[in-house]
C-alpha atoms as a PDB file:
ATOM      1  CA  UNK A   1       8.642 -10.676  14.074  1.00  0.00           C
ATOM      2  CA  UNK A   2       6.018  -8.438  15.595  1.00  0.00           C
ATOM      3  CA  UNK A   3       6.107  -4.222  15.999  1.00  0.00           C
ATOM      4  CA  UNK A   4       3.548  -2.800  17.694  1.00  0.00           C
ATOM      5  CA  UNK A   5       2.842   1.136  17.277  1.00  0.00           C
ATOM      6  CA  UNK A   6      -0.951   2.841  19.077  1.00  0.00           C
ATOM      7  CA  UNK A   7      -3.717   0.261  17.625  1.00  0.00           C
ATOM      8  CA  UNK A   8      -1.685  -0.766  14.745  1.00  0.00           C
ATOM      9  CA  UNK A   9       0.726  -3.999  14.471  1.00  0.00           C
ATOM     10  CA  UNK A  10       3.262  -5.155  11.382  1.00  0.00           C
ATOM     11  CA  UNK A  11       4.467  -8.305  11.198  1.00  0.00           C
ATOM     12  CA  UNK A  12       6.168 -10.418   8.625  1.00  0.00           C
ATOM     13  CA  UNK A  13       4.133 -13.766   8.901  1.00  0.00           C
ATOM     14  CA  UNK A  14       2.832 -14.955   5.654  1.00  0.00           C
ATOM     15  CA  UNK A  15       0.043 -16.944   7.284  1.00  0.00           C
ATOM     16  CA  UNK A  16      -1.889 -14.109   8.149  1.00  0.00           C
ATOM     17  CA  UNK A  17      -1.899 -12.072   5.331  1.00  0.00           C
ATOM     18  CA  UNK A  18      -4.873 -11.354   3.884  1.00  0.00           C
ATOM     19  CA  UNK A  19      -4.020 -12.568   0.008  1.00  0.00           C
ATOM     20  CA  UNK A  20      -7.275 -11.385  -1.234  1.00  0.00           C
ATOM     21  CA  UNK A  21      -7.206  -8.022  -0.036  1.00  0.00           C
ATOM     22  CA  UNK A  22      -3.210  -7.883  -1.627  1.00  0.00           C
ATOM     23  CA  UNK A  23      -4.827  -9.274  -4.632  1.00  0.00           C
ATOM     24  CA  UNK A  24      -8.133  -6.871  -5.142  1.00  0.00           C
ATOM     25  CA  UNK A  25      -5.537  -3.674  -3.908  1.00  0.00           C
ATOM     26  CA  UNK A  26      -2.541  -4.550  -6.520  1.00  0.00           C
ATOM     27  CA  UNK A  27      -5.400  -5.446  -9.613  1.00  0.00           C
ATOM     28  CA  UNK A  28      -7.699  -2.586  -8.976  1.00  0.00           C
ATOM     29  CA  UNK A  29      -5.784   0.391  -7.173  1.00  0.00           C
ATOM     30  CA  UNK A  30      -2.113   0.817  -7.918  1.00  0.00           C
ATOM     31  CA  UNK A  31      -0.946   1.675 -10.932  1.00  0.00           C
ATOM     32  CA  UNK A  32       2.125  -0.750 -10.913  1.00  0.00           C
ATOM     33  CA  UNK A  33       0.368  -4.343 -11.032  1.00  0.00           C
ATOM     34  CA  UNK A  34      -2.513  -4.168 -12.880  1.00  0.00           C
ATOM     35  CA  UNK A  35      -0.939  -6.396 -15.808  1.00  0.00           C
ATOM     36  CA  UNK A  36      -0.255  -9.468 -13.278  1.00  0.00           C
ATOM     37  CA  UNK A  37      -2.714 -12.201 -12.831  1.00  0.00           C
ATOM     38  CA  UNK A  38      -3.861 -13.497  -9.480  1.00  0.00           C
ATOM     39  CA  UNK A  39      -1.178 -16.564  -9.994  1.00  0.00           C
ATOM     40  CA  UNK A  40       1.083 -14.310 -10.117  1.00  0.00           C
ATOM     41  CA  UNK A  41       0.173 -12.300  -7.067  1.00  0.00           C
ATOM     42  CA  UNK A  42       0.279 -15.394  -4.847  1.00  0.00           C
ATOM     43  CA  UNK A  43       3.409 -16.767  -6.091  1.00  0.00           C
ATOM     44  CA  UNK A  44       5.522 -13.130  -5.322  1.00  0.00           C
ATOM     45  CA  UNK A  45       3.905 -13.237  -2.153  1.00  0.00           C
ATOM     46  CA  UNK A  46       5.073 -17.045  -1.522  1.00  0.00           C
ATOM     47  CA  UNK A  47       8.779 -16.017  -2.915  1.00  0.00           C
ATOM     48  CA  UNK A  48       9.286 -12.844  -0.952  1.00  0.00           C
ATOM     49  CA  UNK A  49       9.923 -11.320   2.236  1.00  0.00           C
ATOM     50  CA  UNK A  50       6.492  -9.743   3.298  1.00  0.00           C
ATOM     51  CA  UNK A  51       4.866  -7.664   6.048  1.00  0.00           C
ATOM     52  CA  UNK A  52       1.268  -6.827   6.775  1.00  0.00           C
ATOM     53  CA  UNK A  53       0.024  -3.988   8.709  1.00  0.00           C
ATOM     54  CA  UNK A  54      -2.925  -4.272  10.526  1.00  0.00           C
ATOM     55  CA  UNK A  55      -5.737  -2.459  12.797  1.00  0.00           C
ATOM     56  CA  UNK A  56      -6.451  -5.509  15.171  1.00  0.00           C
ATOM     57  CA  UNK A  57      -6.729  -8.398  13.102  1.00  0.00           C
ATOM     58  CA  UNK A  58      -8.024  -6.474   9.945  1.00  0.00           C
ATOM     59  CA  UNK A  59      -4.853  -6.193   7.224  1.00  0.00           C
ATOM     60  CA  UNK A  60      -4.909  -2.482   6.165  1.00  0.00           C
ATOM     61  CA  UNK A  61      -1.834  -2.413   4.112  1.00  0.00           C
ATOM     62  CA  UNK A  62       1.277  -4.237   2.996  1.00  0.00           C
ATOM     63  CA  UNK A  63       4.989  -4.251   1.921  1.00  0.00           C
ATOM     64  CA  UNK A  64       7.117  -7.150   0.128  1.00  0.00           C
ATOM     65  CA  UNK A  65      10.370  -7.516  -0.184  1.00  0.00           C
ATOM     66  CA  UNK A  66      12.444  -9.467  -2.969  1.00  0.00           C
ATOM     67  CA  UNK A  67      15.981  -9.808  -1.504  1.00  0.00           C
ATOM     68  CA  UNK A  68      18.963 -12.180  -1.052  1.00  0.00           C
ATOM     69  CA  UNK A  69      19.344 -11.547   2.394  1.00  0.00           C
ATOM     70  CA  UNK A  70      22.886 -10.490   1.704  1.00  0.00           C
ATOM     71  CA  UNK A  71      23.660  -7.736  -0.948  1.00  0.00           C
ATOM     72  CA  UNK A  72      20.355  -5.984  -1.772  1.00  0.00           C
ATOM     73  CA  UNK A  73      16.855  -6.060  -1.775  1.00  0.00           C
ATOM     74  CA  UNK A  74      13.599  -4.500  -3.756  1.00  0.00           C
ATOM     75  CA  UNK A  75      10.939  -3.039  -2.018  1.00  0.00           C
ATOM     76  CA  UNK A  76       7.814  -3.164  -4.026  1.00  0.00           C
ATOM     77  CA  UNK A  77       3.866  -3.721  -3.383  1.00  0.00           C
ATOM     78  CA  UNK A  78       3.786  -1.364  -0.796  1.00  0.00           C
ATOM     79  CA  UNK A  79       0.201   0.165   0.115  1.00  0.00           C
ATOM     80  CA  UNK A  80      -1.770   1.542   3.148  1.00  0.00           C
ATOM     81  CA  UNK A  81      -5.860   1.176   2.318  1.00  0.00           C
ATOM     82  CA  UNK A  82      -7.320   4.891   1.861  1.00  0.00           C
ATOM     83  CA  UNK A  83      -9.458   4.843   4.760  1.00  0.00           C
ATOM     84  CA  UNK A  84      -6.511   4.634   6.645  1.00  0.00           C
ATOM     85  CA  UNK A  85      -4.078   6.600   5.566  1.00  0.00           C
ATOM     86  CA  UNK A  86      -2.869  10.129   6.577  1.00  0.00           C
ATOM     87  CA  UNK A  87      -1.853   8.311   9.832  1.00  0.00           C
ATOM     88  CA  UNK A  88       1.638   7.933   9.260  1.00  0.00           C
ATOM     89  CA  UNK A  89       1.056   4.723   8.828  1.00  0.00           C
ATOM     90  CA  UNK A  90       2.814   4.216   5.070  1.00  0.00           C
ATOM     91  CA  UNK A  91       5.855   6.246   6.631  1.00  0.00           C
ATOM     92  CA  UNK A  92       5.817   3.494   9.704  1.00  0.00           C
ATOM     93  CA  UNK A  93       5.314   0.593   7.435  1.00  0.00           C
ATOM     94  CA  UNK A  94       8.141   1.857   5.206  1.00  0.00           C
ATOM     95  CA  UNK A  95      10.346   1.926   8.057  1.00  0.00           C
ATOM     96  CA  UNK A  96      10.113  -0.714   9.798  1.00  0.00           C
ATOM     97  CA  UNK A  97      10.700  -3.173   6.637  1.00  0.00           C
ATOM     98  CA  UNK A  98      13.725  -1.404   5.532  1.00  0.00           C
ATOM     99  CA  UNK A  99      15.019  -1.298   9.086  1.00  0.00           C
ATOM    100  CA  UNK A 100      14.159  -4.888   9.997  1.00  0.00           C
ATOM    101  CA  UNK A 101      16.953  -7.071  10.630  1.00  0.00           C
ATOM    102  CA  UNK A 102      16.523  -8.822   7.211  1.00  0.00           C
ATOM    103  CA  UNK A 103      17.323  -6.227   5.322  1.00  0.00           C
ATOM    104  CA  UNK A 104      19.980  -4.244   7.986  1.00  0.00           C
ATOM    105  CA  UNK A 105      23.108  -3.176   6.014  1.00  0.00           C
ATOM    106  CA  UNK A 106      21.527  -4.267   2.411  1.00  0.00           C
ATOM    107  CA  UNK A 107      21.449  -1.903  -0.300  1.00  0.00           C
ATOM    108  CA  UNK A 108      17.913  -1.078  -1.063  1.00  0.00           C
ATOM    109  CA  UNK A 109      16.162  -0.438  -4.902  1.00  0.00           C
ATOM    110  CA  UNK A 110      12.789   0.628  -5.442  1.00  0.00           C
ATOM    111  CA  UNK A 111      10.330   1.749  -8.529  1.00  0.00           C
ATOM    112  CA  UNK A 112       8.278   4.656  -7.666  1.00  0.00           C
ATOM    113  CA  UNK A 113       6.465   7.090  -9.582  1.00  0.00           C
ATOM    114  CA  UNK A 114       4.477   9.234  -7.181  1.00  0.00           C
ATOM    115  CA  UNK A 115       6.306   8.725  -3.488  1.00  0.00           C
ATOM    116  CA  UNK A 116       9.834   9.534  -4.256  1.00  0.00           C
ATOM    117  CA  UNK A 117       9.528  12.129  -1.187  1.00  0.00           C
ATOM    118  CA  UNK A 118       8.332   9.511   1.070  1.00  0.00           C
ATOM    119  CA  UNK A 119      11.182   7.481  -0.161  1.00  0.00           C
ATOM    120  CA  UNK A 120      13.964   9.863   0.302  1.00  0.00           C
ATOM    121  CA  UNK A 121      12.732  10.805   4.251  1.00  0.00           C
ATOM    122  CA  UNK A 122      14.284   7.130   4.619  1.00  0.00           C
ATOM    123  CA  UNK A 123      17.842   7.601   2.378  1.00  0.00           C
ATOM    124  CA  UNK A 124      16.483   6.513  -1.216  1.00  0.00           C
ATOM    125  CA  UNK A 125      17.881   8.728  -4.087  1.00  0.00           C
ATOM    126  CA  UNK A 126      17.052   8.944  -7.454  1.00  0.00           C
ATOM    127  CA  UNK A 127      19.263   7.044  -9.965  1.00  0.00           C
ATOM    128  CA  UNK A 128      20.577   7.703 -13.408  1.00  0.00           C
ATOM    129  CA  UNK A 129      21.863   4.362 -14.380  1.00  0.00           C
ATOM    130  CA  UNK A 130      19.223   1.892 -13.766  1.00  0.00           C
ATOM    131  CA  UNK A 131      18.090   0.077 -16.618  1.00  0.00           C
ATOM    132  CA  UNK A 132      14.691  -2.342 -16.935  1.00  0.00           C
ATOM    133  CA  UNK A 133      14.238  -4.989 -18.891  1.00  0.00           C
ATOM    134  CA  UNK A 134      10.891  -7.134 -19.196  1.00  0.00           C
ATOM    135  CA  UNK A 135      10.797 -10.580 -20.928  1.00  0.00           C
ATOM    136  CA  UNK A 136       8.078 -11.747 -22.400  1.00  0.00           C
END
């Protein structure tokens, strides 16, 4: 699927994301996945439901999506480059993923720990009783 908003287009086909630029942004700017390794990166991004933003053909952020396509789904990985945000564009991005038809009528979890106002514009709350565990 395709959305088109000013100069900017999202769209959920894996074949022209730019992996390298998902890669370099989740290792070296976000706080959440420094401790994966590149593997790792490209395999979530093969298992998952994922959308790129872009400014003509140049990918300037991205959102993926771990889901069942039924129940629930897990937004994660989502990031606008700094040159280009301010725009609107991480608010745009957000909604359109959440309100795609993939994921219309699931019940949507997330991990933030700086954007929970972002997240709320679009119905998130903040939850009590989750609980994380990591194997090793």
């Amino acid at each position: 699927m395709k959305w088109q908003w000013k100069d900017y287009t999202i769209n959920n086909e894996k074949e022209k994301l730019d992996q390298n630029a998902i890669i370099n942004y989740i290792l070296d700017e976000s706080y959440w996945g420094k401790d994966r390794t590149e593997s790792q990166i490209k395999e979530s991004i093969k298992n998952s439901l994922c959308f790129g933003l872009y400014k003509n053909s140049e990918m300037i952020g991205f959102a993926r999506v771990i889901t069942d396509y039924v129940v629930l789904y897990y937004l994660c990985d989502v990031f606008v480059l700094k040159e280009h945000r301010g725009k609107g564009l991480g608010k745009w991005l957000t909604e359109t993923t959440i309100n795609s038809p993939y994921l219309k009528n699931l019940r949507g979890f997330l991990n933030t720990k700086d954007a929970q106002d972002l997240y709320k514009r679009f119905g998130f709350k903040d939850s009590d009783n989750a609980m994380v565990k990591k194997n090793k």
